[in-house]
Protein backbone atom coordinates (compact mmCIF):
# COMPACT_ATOMS: atom_id res chain seq x y z
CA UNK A 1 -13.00 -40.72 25.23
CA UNK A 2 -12.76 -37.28 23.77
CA UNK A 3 -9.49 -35.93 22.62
CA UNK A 4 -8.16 -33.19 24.92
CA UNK A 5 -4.92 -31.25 23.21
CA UNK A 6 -1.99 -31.04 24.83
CA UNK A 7 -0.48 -27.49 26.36
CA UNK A 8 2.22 -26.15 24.43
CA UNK A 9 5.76 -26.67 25.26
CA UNK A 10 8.37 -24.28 26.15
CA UNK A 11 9.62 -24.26 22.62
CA UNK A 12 6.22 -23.46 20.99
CA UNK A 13 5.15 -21.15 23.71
CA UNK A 14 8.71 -19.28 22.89
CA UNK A 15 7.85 -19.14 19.40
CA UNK A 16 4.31 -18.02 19.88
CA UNK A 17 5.39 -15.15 22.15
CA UNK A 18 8.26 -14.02 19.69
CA UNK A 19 5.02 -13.50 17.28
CA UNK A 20 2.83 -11.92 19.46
CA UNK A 21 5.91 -9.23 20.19
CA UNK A 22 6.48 -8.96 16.37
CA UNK A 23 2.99 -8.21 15.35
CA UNK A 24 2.41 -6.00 18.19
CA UNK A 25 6.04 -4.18 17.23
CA UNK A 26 4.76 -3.81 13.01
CA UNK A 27 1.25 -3.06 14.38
CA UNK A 28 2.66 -0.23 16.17
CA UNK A 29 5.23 1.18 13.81
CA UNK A 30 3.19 0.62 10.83
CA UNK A 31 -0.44 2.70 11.98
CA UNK A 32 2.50 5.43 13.19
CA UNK A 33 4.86 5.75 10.34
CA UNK A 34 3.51 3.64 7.68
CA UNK A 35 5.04 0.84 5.96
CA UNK A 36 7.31 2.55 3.91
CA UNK A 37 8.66 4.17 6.36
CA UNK A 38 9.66 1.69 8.88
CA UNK A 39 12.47 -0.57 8.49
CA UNK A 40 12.46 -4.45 9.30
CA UNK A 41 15.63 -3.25 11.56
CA UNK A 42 12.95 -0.82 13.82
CA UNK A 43 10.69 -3.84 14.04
CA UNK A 44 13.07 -6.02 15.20
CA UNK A 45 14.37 -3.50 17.89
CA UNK A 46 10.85 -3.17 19.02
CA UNK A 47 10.06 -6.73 19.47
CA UNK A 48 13.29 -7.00 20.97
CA UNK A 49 14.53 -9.52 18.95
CA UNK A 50 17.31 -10.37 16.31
CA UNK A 51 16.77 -9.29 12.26
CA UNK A 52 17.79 -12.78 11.64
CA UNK A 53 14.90 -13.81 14.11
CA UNK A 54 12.69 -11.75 12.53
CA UNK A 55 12.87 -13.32 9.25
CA UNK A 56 12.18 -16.59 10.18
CA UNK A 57 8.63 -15.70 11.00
CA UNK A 58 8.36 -13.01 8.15
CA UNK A 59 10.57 -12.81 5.25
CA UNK A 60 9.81 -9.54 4.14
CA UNK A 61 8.51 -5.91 4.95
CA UNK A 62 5.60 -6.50 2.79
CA UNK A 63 4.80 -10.42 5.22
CA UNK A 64 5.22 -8.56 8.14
CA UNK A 65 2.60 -6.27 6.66
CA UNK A 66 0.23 -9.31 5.46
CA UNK A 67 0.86 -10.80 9.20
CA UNK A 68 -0.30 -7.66 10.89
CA UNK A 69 -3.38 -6.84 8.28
CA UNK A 70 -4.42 -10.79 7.75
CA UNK A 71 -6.25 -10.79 11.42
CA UNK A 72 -8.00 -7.79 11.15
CA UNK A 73 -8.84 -8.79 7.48
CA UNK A 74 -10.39 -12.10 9.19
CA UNK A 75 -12.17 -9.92 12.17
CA UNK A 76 -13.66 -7.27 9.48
CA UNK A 77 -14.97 -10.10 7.49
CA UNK A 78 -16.25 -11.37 10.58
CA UNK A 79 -18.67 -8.44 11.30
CA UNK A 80 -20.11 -8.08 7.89
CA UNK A 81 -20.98 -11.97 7.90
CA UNK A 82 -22.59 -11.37 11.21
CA UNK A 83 -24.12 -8.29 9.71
CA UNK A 84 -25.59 -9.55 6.53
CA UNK A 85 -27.40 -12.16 8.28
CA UNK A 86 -30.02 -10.20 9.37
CA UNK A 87 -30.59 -8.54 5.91
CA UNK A 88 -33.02 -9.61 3.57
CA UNK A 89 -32.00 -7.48 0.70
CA UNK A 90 -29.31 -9.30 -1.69
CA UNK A 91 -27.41 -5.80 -2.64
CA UNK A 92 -27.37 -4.58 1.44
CA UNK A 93 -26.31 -7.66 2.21
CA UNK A 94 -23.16 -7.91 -0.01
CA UNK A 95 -22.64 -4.33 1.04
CA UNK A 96 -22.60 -5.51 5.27
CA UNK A 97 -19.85 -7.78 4.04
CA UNK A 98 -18.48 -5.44 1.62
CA UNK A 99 -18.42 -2.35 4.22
CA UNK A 100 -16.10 -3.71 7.13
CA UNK A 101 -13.26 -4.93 5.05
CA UNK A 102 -13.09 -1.12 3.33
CA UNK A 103 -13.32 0.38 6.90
CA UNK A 104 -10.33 -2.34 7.79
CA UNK A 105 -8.47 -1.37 4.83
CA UNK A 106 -8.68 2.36 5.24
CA UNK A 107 -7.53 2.98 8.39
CA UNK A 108 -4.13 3.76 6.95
CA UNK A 109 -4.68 3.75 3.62
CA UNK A 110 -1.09 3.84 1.93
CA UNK A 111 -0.81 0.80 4.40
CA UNK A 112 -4.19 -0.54 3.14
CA UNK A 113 -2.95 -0.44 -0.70
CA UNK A 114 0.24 -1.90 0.45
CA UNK A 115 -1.56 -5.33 1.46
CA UNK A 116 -3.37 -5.08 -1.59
CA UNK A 117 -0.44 -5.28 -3.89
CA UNK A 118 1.31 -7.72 -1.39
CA UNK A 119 -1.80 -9.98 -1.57
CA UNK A 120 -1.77 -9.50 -5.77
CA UNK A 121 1.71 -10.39 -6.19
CA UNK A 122 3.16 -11.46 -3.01
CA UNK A 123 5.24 -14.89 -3.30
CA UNK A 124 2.14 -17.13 -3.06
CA UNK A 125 4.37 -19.93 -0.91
CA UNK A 126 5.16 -17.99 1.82
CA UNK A 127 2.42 -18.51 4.71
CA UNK A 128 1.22 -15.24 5.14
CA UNK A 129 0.67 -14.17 1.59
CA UNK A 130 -1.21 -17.96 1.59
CA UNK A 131 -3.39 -16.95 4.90
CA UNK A 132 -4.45 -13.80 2.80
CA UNK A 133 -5.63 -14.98 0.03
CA UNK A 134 -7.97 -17.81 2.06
CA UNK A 135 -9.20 -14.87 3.80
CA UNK A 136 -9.97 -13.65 0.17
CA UNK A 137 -11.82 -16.93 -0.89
CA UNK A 138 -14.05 -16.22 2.36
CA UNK A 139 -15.00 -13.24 1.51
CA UNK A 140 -16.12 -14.29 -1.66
CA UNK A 141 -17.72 -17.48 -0.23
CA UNK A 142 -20.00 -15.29 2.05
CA UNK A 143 -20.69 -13.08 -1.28
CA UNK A 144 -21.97 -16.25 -2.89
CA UNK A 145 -24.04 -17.35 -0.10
CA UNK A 146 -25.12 -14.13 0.41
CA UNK A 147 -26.64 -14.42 -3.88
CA UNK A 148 -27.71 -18.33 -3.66
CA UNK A 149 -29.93 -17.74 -0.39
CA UNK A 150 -33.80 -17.92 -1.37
CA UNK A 151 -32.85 -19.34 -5.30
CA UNK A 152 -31.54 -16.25 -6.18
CA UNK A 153 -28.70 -17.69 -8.38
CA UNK A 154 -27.26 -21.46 -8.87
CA UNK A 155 -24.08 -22.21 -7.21
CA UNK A 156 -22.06 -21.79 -10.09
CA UNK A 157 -23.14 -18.05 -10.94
CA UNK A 158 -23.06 -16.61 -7.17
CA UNK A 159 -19.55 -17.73 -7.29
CA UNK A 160 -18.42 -16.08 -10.12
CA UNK A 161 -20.90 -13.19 -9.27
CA UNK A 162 -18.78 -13.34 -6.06
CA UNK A 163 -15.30 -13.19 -7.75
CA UNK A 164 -16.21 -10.17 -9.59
CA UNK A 165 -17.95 -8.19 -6.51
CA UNK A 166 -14.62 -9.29 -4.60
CA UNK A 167 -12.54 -7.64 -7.86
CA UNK A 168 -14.33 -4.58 -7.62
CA UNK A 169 -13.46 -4.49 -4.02
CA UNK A 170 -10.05 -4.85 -4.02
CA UNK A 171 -9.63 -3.05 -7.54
CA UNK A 172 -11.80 0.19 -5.92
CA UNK A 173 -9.47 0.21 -2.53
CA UNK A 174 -5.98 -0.43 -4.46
CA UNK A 175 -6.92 2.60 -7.53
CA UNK A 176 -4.39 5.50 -6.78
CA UNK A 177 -7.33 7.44 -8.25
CA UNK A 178 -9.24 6.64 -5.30
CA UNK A 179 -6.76 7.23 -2.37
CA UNK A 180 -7.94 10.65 -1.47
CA UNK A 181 -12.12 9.07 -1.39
CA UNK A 182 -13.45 9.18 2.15
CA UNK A 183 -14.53 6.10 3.51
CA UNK A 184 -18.43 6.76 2.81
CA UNK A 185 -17.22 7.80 -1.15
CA UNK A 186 -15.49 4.71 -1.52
CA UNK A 187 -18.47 2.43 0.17
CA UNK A 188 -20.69 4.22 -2.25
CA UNK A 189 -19.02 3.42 -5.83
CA UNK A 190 -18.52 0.01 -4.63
CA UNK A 191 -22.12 -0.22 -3.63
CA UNK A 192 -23.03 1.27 -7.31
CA UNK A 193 -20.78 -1.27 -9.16
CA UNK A 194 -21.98 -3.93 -7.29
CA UNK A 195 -25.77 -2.51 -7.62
CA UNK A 196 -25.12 -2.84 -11.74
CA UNK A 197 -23.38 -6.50 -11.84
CA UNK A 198 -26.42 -7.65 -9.67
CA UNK A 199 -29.39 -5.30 -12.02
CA UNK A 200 -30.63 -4.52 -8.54
C-alpha cells in the first residue's frame, strides 16, 4: 500500500504561512530599497509579525537575504539545466547554465553581491546559508555533466573543471570592478574565461 503523507497541522501550516509572509515582506523591501537599506524591524512590520518572530526563521539581515535569493537561485538553475539539454556544444552548454543564474543575480545587483558574500562567509550552520551552498554544488554538478557527456572528460576532471567554471561565476558577479557591466558584458567575460579553462 503506497504511503500517502499526511496534511499539515495547524501548527506547521502557522509556521509555513509566517514564512511565506516573511519572504514575500524581504522580497518586497529588498528589490525596492535594497538590502542595506531595509531594516529587519521594516520586515517584520511588513509580514506583520514580531522581530523576535522574525528571528526564529532568519537570524540575520544577510539569512533573510539568502531565504529570499535561495529559490530563485534554485528556479534560475532550473532553466539553464533545461536549456543546456538541447545543446550539443560543451562551451554553450555551460553558458545555458551559466546565463540564468547571472540574469538571477543581477536583477539588483548590490543585492546580488550581497548573497554572494553571505553565501562565502555566511555562518555555514544556519539553514539558509546551508540551502545555498547545495544550490551551489548543483550548479556545479550540472557543469560536470554538462563536460562528462559524450567522453569528454572522466568524472574526476569535469568536477573540478566544474568547481573552477562555478569560481569564475561567482568571483565575476561578486568583483566591485564589475558592478557597473551590463548583463550581456558580464555573460561575455564569463563565457571567455570559461572558453580558455575548457581550450574551446
Amino acid at each position: 500500500m503506497p504511503a500517502t503523507s499526511q496534511p499539515l497541522g495547524r501548527r506547521e501550516r502557522n509556521k509555513q504561512e509566517k514564512l511565506d509572509r516573511i519572504t514575500a515582506a524581504a522580497t518586497e523591501l529588498f528589490a525596492e530599497h535594497g538590502v542595506d537599506d531595509v531594516t529587519t524591524q521594516q520586515i517584520a512590520d511588513k509580514a506583520d509579525i514580531g522581530t523576535g518572530t522574525l528571528f526564529l526563521y532568519a537570524k540575520t539581515k544577510g539569512e533573510l537575504l539568502l531565504l529570499v535569493q535561495n529559490a530563485h537561485y534554485a528556479e534560475a538553475l532550473e532553466r539553464g539545466r533545461a536549456d543546456a539539454e538541447s545543446i550539443r556544444d560543451t562551451l554553450g552548454a555551460v553558458m545555458a547554465v551559466v546565463r540564468p543564474i547571472v540574469e538571477c543575480n543581477r536583477i539588483q545587483i548590490d543585492n546580488g553581491r550581497f548573497y554572494l558574500r553571505e553565501m562565502v562567509f555566511g555562518d555555514p550552520t544556519e539553514p539558509h546559508h546551508s540551502a545555498a551552498l547545495s544550490i551551489v554544488g548543483q550548479t556545479e554538478e550540472a557543469i560536470a555533466a554538462i563536460l562528462g557527456r559524450d567522453g569528454v572528460s572522466d568524472a574526476g576532471d569535469a568536477a573540478t573543471t566544474a568547481r573552477v567554471v562555478s569560481a569564475i561565476m561567482f568571483v565575476s558577479m561578486a568583483a566591485s570592478v564589475n558592478a557597473g557591466l551590463e548583463l550581456e558584458a558580464l555573460v561575455q567575460d564569463i563565457k571567455t574565461q570559461v572558453s580558455l579553462l575548457l581550450n574551446r
